[in-house]
N, C-alpha and C. Protein backbone atom coordinates (compact mmCIF):
# COMPACT_ATOMS: atom_id res chain seq x y z
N UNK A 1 7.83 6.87 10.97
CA UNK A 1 8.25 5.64 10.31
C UNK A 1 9.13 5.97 9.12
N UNK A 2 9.85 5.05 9.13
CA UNK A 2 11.20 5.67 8.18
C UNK A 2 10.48 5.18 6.45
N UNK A 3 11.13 5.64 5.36
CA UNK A 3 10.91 5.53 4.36
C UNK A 3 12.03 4.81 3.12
N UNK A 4 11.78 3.67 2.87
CA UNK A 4 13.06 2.93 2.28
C UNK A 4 12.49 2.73 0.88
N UNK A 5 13.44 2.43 -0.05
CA UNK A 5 13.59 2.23 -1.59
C UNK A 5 13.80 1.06 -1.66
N UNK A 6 13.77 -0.23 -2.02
CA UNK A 6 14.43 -1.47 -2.59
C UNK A 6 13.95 -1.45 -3.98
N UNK A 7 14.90 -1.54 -5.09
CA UNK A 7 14.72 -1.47 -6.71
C UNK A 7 14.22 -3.29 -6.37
N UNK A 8 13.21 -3.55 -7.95
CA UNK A 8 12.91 -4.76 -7.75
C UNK A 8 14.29 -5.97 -7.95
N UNK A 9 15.49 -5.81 -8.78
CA UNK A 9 16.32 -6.06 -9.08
C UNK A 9 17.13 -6.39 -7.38
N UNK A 10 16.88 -5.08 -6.23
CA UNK A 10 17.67 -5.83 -4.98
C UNK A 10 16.62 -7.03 -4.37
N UNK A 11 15.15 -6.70 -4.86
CA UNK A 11 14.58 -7.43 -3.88
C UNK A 11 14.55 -8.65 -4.51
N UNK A 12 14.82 -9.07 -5.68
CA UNK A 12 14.98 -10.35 -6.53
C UNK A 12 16.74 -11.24 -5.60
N UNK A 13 17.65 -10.00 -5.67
CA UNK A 13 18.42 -10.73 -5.07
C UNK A 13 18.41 -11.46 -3.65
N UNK A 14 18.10 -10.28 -2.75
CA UNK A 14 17.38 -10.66 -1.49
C UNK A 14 16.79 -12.02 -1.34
N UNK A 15 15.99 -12.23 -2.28
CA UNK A 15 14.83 -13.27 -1.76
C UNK A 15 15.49 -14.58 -2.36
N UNK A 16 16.53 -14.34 -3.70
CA UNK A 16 17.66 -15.28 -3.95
C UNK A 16 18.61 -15.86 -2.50
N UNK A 17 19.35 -14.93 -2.10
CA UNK A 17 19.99 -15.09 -1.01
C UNK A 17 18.92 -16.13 0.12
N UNK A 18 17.90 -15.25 0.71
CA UNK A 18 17.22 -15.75 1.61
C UNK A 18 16.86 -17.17 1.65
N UNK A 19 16.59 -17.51 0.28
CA UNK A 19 15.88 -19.03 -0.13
C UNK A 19 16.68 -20.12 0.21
N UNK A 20 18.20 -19.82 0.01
CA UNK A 20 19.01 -20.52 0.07
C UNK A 20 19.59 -20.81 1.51
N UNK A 21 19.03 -19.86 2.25
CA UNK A 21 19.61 -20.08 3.78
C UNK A 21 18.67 -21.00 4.75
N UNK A 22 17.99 -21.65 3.40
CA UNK A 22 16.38 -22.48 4.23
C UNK A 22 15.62 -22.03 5.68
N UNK A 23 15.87 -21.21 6.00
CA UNK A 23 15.57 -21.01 7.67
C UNK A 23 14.01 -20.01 7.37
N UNK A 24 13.13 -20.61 7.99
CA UNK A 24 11.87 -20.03 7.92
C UNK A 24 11.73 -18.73 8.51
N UNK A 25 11.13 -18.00 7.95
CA UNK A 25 11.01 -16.57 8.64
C UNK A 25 12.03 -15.08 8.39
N UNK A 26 13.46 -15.83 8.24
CA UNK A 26 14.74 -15.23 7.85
C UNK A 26 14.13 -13.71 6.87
N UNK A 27 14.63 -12.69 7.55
CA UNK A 27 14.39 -10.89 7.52
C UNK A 27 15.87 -10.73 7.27
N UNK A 28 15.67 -9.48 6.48
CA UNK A 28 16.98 -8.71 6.54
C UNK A 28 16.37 -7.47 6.98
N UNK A 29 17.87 -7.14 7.95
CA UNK A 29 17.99 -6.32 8.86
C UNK A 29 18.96 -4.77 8.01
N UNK A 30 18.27 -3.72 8.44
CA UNK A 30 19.38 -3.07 7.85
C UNK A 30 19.73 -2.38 9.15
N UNK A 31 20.76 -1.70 9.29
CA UNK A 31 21.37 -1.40 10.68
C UNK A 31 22.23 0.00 10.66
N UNK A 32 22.30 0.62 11.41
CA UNK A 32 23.10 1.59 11.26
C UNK A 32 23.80 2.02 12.93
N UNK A 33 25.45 2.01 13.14
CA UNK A 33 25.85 2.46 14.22
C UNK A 33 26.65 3.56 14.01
N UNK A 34 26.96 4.34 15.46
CA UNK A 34 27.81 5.31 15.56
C UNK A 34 27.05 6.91 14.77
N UNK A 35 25.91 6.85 14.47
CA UNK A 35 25.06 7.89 13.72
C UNK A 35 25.48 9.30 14.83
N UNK A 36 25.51 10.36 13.39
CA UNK A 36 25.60 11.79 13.54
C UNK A 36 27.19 11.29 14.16
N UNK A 37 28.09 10.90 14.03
CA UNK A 37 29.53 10.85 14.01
C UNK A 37 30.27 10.38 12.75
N UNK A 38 31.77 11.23 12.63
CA UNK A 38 32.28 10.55 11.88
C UNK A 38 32.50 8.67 11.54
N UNK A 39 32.49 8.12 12.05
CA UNK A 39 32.51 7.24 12.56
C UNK A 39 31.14 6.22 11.93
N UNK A 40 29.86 6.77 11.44
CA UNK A 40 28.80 6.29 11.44
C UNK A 40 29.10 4.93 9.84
N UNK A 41 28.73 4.14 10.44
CA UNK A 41 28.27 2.40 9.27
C UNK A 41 27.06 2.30 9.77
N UNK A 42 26.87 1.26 8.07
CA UNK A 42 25.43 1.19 7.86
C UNK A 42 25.84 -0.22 7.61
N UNK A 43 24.42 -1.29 7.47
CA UNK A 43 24.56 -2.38 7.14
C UNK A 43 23.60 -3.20 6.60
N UNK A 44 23.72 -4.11 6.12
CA UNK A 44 22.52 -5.31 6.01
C UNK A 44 23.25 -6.92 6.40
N UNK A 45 22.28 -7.42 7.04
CA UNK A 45 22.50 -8.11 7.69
C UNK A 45 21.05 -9.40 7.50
N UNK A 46 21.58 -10.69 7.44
CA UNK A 46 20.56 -11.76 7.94
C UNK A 46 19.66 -11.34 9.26
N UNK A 47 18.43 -11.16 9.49
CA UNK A 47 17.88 -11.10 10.85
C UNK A 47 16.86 -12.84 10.96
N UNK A 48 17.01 -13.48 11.43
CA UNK A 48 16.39 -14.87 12.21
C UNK A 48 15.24 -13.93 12.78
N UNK A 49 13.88 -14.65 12.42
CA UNK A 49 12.83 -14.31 13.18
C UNK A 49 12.34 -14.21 14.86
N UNK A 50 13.46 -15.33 15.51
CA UNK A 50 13.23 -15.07 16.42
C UNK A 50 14.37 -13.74 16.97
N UNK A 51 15.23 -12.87 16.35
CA UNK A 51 15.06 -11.65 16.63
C UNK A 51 15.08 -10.82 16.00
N UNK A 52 13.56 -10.51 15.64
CA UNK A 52 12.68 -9.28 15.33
C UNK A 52 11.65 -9.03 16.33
N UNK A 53 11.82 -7.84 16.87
CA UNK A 53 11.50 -7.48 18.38
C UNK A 53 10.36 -6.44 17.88
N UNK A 54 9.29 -5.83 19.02
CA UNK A 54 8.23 -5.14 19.00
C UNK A 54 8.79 -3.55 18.50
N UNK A 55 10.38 -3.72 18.97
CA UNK A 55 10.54 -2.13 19.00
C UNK A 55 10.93 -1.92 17.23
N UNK A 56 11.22 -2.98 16.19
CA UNK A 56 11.51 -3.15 14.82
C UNK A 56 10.57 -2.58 14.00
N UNK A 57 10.70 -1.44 13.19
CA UNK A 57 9.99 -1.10 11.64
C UNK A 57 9.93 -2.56 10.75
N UNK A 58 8.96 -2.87 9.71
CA UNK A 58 8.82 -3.55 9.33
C UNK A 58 8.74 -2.91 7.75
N UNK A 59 8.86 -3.66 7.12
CA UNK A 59 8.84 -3.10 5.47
C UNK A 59 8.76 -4.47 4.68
N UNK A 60 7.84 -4.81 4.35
CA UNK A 60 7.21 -5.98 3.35
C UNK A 60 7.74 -5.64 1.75
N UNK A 61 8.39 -6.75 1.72
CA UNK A 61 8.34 -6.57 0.02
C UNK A 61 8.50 -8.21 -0.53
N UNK A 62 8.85 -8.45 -1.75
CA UNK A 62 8.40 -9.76 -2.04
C UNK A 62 8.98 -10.41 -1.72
N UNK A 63 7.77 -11.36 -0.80
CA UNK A 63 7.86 -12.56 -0.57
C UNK A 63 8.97 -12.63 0.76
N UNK A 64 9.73 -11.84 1.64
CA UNK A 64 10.59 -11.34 2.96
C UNK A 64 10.56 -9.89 3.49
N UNK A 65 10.75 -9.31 4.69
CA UNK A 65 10.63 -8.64 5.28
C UNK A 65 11.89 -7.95 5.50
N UNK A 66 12.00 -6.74 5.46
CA UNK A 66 13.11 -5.62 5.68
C UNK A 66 12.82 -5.39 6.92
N UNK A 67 13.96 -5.77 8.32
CA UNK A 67 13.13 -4.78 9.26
C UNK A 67 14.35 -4.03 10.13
N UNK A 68 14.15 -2.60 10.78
CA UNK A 68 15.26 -1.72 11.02
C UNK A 68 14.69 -1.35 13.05
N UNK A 69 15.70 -1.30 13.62
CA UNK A 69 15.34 -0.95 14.88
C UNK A 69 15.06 0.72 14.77
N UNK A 70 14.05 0.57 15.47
CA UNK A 70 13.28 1.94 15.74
C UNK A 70 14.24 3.07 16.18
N UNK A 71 15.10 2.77 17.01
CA UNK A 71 16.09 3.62 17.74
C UNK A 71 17.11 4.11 16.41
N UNK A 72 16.97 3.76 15.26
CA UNK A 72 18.13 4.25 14.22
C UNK A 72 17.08 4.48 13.08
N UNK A 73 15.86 4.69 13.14
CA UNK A 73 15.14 4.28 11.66
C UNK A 73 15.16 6.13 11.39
N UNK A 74 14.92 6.79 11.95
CA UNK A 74 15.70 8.17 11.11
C UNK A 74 16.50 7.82 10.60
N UNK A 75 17.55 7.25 11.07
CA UNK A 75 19.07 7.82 10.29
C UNK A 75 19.12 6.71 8.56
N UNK A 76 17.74 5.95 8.47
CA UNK A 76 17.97 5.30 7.31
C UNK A 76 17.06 5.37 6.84
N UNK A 77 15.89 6.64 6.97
CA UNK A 77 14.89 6.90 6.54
C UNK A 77 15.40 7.63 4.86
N UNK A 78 14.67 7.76 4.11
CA UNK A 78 14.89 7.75 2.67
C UNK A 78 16.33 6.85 1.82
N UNK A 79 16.20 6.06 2.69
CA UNK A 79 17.43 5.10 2.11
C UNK A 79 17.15 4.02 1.01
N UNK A 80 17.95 3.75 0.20
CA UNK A 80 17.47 3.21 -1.68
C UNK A 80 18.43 2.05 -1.25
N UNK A 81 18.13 0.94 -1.50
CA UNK A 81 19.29 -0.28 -2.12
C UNK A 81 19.06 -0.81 -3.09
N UNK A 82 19.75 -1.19 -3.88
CA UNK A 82 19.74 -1.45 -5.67
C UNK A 82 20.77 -2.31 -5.81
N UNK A 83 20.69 -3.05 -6.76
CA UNK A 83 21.78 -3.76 -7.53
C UNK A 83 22.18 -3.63 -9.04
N UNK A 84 23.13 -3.06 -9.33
CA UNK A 84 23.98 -3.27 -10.49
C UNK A 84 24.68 -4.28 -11.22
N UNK A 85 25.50 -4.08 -11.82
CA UNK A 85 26.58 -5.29 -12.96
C UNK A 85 27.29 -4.33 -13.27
N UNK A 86 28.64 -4.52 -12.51
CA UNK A 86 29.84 -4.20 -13.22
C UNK A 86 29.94 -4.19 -14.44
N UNK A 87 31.31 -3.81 -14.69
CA UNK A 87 32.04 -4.25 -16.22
C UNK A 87 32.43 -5.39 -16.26
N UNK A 88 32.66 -5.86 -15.14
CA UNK A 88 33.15 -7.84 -14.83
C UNK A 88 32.19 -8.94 -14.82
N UNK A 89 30.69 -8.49 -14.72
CA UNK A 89 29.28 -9.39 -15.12
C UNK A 89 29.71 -9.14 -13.06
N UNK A 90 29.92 -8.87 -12.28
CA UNK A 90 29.69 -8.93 -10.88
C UNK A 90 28.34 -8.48 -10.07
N UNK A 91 27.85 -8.50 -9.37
CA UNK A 91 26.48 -7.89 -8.86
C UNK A 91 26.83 -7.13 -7.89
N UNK A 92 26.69 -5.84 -7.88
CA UNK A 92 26.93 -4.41 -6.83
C UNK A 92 25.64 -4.35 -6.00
N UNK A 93 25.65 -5.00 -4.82
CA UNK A 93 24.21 -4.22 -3.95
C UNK A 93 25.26 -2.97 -3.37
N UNK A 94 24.19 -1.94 -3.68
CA UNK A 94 23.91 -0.65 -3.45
C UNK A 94 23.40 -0.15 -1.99
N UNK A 95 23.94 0.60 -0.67
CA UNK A 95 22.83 1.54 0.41
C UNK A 95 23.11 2.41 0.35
N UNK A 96 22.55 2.98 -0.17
CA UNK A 96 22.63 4.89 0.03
C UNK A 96 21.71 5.23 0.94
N UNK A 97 22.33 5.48 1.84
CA UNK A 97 21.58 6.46 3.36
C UNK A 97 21.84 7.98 3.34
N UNK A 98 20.81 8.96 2.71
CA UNK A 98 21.49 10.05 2.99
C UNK A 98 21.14 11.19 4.66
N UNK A 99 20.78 10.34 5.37
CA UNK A 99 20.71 10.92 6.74
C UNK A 99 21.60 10.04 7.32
N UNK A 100 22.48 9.46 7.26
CA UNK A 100 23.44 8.44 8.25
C UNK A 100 24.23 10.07 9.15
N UNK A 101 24.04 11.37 8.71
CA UNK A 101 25.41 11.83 9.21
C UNK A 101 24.20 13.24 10.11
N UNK A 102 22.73 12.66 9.89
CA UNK A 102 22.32 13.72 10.52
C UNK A 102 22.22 13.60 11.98
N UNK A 103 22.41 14.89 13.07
CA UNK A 103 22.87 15.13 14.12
C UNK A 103 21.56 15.53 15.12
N UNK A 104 21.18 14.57 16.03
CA UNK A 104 19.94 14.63 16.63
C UNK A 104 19.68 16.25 17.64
């Protein structure tokens, strides 16, 4: 099972975002394609409850659910997301994946 970071500061935004999309159940998804290639993106994404599937990691934090497909959860295992403030008052969400480039 993979191992993720959310600072309380992303998960405040998160659950900001989420509230506003009224839809019950609403997960964020984090995602990763093209792994162990140049080529490899990472993502976050809205996930709708009705798809979060049996084969999905789950990761509880306040008050919504983080959840990552099993088939990529290495490659985003010790992964941190955070939010900052520019010099412009802007809000920086943060993913640092440092296995996105490891090679199975």
């Amino acid at each position: 099972m993979s191992k993720i970071s959310v600072s309380e500061k992303a998960q405040d935004y998160f659950l900001k975002i989420i509230s506003k999309q009224k839809m019950e159940g609403l997960a964020i998804r984090l995602t990763a394609t093209n792994v162990g290639t140049p080529g490899v993106q990472c993502g976050i994404l809205y996930c709708p409850k009705e798809y979060i599937t049996s084969n999905d990691e789950h990761f509880q934090m306040k008050n919504f659910e983080i959840v990552i497909d099993s088939s990529v959860s290495e490659y985003l295992d010790e992964s941190v997301i955070d939010l900052s403030v520019n010099d412009n008052g802007e809000e920086l969400l943060t993913f640092h994946a440092p296995n996105l480039t490891k090679q199975d």
